[in-house]
Protein backbone atom coordinates (compact mmCIF):
# COMPACT_ATOMS: atom_id res chain seq x y z
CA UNK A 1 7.29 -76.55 52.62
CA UNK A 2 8.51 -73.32 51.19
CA UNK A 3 7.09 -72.00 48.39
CA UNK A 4 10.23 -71.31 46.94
CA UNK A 5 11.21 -75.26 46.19
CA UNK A 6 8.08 -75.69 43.65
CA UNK A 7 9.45 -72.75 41.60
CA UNK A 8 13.49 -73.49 41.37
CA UNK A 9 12.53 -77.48 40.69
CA UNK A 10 10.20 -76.23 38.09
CA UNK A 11 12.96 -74.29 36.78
CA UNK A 12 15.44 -77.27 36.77
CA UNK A 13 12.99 -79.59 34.93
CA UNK A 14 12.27 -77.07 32.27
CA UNK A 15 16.25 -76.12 31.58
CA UNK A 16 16.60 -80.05 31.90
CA UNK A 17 13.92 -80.40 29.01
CA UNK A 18 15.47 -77.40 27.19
CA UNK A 19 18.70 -79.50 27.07
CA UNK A 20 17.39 -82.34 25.87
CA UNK A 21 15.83 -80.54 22.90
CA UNK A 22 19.09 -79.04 22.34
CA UNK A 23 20.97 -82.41 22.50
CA UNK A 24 18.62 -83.77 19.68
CA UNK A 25 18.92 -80.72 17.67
CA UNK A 26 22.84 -81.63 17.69
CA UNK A 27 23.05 -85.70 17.26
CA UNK A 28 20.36 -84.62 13.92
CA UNK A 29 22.61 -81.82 12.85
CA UNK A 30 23.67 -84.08 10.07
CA UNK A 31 20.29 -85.71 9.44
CA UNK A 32 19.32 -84.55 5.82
CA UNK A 33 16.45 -82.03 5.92
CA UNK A 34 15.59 -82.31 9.51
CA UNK A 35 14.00 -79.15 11.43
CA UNK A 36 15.38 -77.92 14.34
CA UNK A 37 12.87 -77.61 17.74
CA UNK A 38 12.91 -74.93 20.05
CA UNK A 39 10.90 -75.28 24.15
CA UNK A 40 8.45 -72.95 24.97
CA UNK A 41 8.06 -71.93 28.59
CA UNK A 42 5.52 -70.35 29.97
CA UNK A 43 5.09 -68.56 33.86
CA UNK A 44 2.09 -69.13 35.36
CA UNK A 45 1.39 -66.15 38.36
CA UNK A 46 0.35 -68.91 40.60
CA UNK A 47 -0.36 -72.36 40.39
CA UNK A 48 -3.00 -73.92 42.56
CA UNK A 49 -1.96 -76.95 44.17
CA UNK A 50 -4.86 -79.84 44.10
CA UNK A 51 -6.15 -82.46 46.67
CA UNK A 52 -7.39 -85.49 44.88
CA UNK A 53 -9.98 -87.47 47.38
CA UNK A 54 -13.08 -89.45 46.83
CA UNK A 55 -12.65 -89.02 43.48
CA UNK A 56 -13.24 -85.45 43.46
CA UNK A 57 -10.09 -82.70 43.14
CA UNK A 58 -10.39 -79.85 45.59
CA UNK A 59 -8.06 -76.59 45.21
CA UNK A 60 -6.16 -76.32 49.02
CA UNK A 61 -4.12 -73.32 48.64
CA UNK A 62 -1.89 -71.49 45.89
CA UNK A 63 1.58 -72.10 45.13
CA UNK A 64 4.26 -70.09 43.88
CA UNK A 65 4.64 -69.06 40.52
CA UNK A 66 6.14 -71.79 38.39
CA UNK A 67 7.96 -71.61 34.99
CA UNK A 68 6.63 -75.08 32.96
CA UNK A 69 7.39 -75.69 29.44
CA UNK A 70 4.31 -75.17 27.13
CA UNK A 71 5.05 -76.74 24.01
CA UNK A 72 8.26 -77.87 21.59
CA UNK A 73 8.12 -76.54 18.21
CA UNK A 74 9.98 -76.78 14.81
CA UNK A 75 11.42 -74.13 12.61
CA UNK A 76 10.53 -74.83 9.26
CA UNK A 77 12.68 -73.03 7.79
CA UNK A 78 14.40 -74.38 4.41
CA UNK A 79 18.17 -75.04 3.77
CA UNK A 80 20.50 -75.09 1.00
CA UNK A 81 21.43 -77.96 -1.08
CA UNK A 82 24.06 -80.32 -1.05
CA UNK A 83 25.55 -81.73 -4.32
CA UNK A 84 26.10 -85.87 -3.32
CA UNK A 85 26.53 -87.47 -6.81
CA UNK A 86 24.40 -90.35 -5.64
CA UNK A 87 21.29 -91.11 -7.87
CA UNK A 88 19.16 -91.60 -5.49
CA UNK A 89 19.27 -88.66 -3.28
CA UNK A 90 16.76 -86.12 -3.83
CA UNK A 91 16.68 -82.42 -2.32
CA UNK A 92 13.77 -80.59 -2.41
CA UNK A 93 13.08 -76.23 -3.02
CA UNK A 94 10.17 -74.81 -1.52
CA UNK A 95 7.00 -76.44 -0.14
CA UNK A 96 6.38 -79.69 0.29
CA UNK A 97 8.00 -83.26 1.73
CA UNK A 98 8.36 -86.62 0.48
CA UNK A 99 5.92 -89.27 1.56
CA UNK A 100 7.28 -92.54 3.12
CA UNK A 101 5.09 -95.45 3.76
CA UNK A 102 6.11 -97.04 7.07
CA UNK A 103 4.69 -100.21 9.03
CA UNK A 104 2.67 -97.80 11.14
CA UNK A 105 2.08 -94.43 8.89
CA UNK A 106 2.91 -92.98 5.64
CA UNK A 107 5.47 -90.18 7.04
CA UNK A 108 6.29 -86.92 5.73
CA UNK A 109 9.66 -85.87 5.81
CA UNK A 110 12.14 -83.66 3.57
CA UNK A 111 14.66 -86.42 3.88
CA UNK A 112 15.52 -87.52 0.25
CA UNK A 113 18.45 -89.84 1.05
CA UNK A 114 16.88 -92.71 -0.65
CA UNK A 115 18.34 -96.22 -1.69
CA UNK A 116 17.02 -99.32 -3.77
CA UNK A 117 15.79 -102.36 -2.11
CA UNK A 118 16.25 -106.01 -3.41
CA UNK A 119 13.00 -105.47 -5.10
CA UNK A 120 13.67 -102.88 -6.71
CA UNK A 121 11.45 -100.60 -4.48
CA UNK A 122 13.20 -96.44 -3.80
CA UNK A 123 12.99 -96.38 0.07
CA UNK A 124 14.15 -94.16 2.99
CA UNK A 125 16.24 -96.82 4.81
CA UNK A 126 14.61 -97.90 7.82
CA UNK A 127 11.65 -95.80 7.55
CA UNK A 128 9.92 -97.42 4.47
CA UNK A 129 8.71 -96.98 0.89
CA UNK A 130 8.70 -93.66 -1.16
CA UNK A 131 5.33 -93.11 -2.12
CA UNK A 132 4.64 -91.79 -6.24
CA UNK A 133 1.72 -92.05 -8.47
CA UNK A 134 1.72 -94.18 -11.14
CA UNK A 135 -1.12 -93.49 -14.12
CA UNK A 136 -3.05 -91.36 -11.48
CA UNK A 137 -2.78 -94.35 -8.64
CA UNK A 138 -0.79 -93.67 -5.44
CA UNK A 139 1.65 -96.59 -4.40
CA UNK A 140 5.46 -98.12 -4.13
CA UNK A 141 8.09 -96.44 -6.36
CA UNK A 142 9.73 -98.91 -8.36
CA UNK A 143 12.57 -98.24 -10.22
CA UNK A 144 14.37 -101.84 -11.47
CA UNK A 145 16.63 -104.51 -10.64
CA UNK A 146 20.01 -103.63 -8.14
CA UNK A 147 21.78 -106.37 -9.53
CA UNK A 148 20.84 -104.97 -13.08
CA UNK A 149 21.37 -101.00 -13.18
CA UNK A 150 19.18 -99.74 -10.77
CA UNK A 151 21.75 -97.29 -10.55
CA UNK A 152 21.06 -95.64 -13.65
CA UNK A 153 17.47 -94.29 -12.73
CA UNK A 154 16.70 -90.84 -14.05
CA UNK A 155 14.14 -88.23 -11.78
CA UNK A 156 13.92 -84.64 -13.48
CA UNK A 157 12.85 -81.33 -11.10
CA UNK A 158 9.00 -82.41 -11.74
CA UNK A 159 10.01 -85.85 -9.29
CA UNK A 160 8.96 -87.59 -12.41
CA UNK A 161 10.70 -90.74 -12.59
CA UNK A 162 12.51 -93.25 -15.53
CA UNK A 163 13.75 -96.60 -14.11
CA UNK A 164 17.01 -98.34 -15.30
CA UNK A 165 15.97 -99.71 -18.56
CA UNK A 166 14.64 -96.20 -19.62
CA UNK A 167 10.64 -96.77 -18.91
CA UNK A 168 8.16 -93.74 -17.15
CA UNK A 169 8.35 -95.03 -12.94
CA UNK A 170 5.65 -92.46 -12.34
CA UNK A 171 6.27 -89.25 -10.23
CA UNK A 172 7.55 -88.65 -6.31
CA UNK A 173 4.48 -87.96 -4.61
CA UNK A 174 4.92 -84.78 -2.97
CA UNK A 175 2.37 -83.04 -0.24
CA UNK A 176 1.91 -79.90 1.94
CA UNK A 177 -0.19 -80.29 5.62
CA UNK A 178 -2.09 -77.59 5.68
CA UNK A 179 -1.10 -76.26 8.97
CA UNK A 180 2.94 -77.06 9.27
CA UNK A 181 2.34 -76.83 13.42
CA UNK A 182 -0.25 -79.39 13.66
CA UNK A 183 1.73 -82.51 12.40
CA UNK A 184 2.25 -85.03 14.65
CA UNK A 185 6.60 -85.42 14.87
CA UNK A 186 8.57 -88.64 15.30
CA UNK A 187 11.96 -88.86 15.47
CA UNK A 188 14.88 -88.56 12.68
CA UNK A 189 12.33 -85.79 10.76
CA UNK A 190 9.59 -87.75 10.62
CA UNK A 191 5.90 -86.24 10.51
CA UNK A 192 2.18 -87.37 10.57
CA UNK A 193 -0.65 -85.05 9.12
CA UNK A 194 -4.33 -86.18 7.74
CA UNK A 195 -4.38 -82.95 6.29
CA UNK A 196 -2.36 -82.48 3.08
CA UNK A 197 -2.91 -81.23 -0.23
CA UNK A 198 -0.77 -82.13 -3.19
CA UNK A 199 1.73 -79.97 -4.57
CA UNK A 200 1.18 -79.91 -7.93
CA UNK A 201 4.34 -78.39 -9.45
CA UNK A 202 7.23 -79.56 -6.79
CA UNK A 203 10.92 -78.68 -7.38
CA UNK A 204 12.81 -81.76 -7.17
CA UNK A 205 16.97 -82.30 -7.64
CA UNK A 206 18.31 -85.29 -8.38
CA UNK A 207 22.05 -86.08 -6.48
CA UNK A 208 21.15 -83.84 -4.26
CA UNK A 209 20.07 -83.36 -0.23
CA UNK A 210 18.92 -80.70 1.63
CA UNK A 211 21.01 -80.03 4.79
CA UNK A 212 19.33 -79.50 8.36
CA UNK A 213 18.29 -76.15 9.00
CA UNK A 214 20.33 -76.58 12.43
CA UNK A 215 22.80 -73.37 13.24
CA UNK A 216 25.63 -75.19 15.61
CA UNK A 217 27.17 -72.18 17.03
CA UNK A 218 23.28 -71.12 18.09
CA UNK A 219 22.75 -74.55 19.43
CA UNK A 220 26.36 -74.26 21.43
CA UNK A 221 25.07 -70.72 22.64
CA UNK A 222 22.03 -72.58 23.94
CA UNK A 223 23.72 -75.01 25.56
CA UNK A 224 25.85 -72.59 27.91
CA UNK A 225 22.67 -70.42 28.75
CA UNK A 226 20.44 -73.46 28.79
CA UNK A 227 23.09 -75.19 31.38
CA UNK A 228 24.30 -72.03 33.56
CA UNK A 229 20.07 -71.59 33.81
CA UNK A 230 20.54 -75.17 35.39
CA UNK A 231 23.11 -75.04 37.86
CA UNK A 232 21.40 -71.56 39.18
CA UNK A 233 18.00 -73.36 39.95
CA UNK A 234 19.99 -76.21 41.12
CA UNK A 235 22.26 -74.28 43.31
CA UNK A 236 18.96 -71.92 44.81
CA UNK A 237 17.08 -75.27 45.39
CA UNK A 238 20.63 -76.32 47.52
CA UNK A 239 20.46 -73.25 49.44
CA UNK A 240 16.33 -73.12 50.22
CA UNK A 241 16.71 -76.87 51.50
CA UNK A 242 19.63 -75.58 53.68
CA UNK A 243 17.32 -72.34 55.04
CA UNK A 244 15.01 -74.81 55.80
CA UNK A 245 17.09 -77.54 57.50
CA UNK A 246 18.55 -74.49 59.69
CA UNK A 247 15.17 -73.71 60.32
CA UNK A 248 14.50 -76.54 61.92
CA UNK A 249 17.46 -76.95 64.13
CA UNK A 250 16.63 -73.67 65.55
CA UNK A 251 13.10 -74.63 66.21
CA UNK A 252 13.75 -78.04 67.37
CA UNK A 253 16.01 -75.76 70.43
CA UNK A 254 13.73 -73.64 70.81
């Protein structure tokens, strides 16, 4: 088989990736304080193809050279704040993310649209409990009754917290991974690291989010180049298999 096919199929699976990256940076463009990703590609010069036998893999021959995404990764980058009126939204400046304690993990995320539970619990709806530290222990954030004024619950830019009836909740526990790149992502902003660090002095708003970092006329731009990428490995891949189905008419007559 020509040599050619590896390299424009590599190049429609890694556009095809690219586009799904893209299409997730868009349906979470209004997802509060989620990161955008961005694909990495990488060219090898040659890629050896492999012969697995006998349980044993044995190098046959090289390939062609092959462009293969290498990683995904997120942009960090802050946004700006968005005044919501809500009590329970929280936007934070600077470092740091909210801790949510799941049925699998406690996740890290920067999304501080929060809400009140029948038990009074402040949660990240379907994701789980926000995580604070009451008289120096971590645990649930309670914060009073719905059905009795939950509403009126009081956080000031410390993430300390009053509940309804005016009594200390605690404070928003609030950490940094120490390497950003080496969390583990899930989807809808979600994060894994077993190495944080507190942040001692967080900046915290109250009735308040912090918008997604996502530009949409880059992400359109993307789309075009990511798609037009497409339809030229497609269309070279179209013409090789033609070359090579000519080929063979020609030989077969021969």
């Amino acid at each position: 088989m020509h040599y050619g096919f590896y390299t424009a199929a590599a190049g429609i699976l890694s556009q095809q990736r690219g586009l799904n990256t893209i299409a997730n940076n868009l349906a979470n463009s209004q997802t509060p304080g989620y990161k955008t990703e961005r694909t990495l590609t990488t060219t090898f010069d040659y890629e050896y193809m492999t012969r697995f036998e006998k349980g044993y893999k044995t190098h046959i021959g090289k390939n062609s050279p092959l462009l293969q995404v290498d990683e995904v990764i997120t942009d960090f980058q802050t946004s700006s704040l968005e005044e919501t009126g809500y009590p329970y939204d929280m936007g934070l400046v600077g470092e740091g993310f909210f801790n949510i304690k799941g049925n699998e993990h406690t996740y890290l995320t920067r999304n501080g649209n929060f809400d009140i539970d029948s038990e009074g619990y402040l949660i990240l709806p379907e994701i789980g409990r926000v995580q604070g530290k009451v008289m120096g222990e971590d645990g649930n954030v309670v914060v009073g009754d719905i059905y009795v004024g939950g509403a009126d619950v009081t956080v000031n830019d410390q993430g300390m917290v009053w509940d309804n009836l005016g009594n200390y909740a605690g404070e928003l526990y609030i950490t940094q991974p120490n390497d950003l790149n080496s969390m583990q992502k899930y989807s809808n902003g979600m994060f894994v690291s077993n190495d944080v660090q507190d942040v001692n002095t967080p900046t915290v708003f109250q009735n308040t989010l912090e918008r997604s970092n996502i530009d949409m006329n880059s992400e359109y731009e993307r789309v075009l180049e990511t798609q037009n990428a497409l339809v030229a490995c497609s269309t070279a891949l179209k013409v090789m298999d033609q070359m090579n189905t000519k080929s063979t008419e020609l030989c077969s007559v021969m």
